[in-house]
C-alpha atoms as a PDB file:
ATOM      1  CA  UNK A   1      25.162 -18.017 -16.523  1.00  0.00           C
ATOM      2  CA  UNK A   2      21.524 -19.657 -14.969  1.00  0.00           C
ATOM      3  CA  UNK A   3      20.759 -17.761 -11.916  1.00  0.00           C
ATOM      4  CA  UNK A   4      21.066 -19.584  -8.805  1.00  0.00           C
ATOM      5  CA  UNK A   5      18.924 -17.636  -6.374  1.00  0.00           C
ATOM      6  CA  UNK A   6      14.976 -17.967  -6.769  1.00  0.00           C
ATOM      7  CA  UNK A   7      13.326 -14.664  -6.429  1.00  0.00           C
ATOM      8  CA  UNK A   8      10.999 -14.117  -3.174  1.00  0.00           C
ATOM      9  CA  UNK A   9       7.163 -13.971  -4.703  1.00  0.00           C
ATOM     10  CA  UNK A  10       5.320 -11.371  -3.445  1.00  0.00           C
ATOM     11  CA  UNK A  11       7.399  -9.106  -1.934  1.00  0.00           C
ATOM     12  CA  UNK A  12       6.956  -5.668  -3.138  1.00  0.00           C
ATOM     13  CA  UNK A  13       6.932  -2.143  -1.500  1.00  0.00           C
ATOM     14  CA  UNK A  14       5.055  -0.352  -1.765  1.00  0.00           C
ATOM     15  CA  UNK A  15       2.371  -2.999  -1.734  1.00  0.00           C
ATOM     16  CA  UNK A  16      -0.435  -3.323  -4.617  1.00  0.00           C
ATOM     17  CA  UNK A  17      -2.828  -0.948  -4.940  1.00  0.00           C
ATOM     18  CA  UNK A  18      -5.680  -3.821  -4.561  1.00  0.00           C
ATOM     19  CA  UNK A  19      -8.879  -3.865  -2.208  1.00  0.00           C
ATOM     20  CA  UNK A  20      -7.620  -6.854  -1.078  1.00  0.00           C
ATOM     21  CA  UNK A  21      -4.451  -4.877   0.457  1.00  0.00           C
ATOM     22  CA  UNK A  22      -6.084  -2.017   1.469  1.00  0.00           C
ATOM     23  CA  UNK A  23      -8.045  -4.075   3.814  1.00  0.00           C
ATOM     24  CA  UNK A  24      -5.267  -6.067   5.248  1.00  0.00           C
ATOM     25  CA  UNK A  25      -3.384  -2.946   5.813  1.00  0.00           C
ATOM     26  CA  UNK A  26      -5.742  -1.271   7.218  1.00  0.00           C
ATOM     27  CA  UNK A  27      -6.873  -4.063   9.472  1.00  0.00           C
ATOM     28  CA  UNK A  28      -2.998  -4.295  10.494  1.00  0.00           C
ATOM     29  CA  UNK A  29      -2.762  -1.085  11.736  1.00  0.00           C
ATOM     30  CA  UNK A  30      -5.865  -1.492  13.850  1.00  0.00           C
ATOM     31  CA  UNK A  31      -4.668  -4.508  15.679  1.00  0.00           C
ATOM     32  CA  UNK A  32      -1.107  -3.584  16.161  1.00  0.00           C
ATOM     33  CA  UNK A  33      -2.449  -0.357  17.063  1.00  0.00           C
ATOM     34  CA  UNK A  34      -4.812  -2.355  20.291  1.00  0.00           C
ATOM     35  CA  UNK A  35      -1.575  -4.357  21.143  1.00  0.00           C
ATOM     36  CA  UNK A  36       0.806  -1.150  21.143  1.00  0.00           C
ATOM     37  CA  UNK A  37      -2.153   0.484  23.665  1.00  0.00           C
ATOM     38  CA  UNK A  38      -2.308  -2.874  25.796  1.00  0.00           C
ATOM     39  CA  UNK A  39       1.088  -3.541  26.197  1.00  0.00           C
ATOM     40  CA  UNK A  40       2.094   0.006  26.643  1.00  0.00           C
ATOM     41  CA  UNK A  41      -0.777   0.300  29.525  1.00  0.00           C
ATOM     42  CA  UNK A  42       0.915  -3.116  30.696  1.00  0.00           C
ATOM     43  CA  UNK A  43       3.752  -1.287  30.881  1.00  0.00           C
ATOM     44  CA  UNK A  44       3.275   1.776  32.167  1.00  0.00           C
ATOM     45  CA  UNK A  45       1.241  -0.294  35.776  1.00  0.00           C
ATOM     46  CA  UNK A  46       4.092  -3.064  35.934  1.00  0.00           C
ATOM     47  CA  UNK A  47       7.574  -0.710  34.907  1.00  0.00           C
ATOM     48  CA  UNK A  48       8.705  -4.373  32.862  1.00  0.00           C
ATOM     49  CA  UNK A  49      10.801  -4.500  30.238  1.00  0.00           C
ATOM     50  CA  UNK A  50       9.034  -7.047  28.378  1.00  0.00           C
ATOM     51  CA  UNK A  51       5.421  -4.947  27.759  1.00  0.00           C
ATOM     52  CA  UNK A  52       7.882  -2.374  26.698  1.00  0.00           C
ATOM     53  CA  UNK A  53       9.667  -3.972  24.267  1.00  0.00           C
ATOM     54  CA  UNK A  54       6.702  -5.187  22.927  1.00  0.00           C
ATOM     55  CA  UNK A  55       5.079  -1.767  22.722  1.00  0.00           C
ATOM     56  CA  UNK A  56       8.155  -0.650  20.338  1.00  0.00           C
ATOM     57  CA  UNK A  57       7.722  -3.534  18.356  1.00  0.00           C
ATOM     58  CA  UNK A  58       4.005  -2.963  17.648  1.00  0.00           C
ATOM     59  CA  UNK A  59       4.246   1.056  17.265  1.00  0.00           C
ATOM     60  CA  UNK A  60       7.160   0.701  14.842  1.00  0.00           C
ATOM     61  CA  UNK A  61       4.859  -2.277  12.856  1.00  0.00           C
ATOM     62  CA  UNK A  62       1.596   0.246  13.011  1.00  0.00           C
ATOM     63  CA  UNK A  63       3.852   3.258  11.320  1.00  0.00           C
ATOM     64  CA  UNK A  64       5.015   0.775   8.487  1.00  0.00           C
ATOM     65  CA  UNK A  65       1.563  -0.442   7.992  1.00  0.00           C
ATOM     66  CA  UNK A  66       0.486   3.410   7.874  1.00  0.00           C
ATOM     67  CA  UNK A  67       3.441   4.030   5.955  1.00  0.00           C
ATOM     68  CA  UNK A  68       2.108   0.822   3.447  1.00  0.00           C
ATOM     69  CA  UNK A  69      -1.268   2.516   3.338  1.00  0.00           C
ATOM     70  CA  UNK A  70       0.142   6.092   2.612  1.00  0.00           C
ATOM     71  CA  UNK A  71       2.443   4.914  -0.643  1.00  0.00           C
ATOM     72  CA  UNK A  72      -0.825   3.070  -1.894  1.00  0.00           C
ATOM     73  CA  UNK A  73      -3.069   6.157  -2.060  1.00  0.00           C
ATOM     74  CA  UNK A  74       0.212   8.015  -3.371  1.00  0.00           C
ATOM     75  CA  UNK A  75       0.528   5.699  -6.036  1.00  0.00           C
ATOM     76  CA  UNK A  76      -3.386   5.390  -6.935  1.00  0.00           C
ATOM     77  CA  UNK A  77      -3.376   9.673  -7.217  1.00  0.00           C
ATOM     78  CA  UNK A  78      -0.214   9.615  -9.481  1.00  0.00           C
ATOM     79  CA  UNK A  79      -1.829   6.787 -11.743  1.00  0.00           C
ATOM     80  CA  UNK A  80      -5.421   8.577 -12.374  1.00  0.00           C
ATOM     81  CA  UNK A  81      -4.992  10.755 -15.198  1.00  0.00           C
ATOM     82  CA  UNK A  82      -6.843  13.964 -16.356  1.00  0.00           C
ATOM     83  CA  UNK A  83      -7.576  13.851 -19.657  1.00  0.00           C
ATOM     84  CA  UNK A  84      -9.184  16.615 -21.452  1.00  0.00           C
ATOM     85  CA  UNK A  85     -12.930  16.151 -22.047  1.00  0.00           C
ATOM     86  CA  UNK A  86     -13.949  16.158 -25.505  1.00  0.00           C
ATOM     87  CA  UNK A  87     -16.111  18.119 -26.890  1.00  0.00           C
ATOM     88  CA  UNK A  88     -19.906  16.494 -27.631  1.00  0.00           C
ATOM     89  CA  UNK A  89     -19.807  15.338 -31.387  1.00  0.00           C
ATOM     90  CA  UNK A  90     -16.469  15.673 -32.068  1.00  0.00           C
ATOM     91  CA  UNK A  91     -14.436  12.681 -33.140  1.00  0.00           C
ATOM     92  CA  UNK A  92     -10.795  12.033 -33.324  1.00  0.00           C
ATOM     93  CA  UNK A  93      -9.002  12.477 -37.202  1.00  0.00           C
ATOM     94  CA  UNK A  94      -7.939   9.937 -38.959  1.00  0.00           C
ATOM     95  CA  UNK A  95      -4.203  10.556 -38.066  1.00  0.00           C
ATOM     96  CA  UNK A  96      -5.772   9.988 -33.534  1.00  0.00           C
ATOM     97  CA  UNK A  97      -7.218   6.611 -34.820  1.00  0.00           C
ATOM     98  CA  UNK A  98      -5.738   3.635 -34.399  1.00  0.00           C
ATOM     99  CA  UNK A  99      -4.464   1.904 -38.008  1.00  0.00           C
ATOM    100  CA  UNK A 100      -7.019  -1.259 -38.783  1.00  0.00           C
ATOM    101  CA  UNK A 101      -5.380  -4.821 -38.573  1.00  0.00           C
ATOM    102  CA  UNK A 102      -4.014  -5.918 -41.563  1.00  0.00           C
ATOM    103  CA  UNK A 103      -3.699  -3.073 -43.531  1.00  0.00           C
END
């Protein structure tokens, strides 16, 4: 049976590890973080509920774009490997290398 429903593009979480993510993220949590100050300062003088709501909107958006940037740097430390250093001169046997094409 075809499926019917398209998949949503570029919609993953965690996010990428790419530069290009890092940055975004990272610039995300700095503005929601100036709008969650502003509005809760807003808040706090007037005693509306509008600057409050929008206070909880922006603190709970800053923790999920810290939470974004904390599962990246998780997943880059799980994905760098140690591998043993070799030893200067020494090359792998025959049975380490990998078998020629067309043999």
């Amino acid at each position: 049976m075809p499926r019917t429903v398209l998949a949503m593009p570029g919609l993953t979480w965690p996010p990428h590890d790419t530069d290009r993510n890092r940055l975004l993220c990272r610039g995300q949590v700095v503005v929601y973080a100036l709008v969650a100050v502003y509005f809760g300062l807003m808040a706090l003088q007037s005693g509306a509920l509008v600057p409050w709501a929008i206070t909880t909107v922006a603190l709970a958006a800053t923790f999920v774009a810290v939470a974004a940037l904390l599962l990246m740097r998780a997943g880059r430390r799980a994905t760098t490997t140690h591998e043993p250093a070799r030893e200067p001169g020494s090359e792998p046997t025959r049975d380490q290398r990998p078998a020629a094409p067309g043999r």
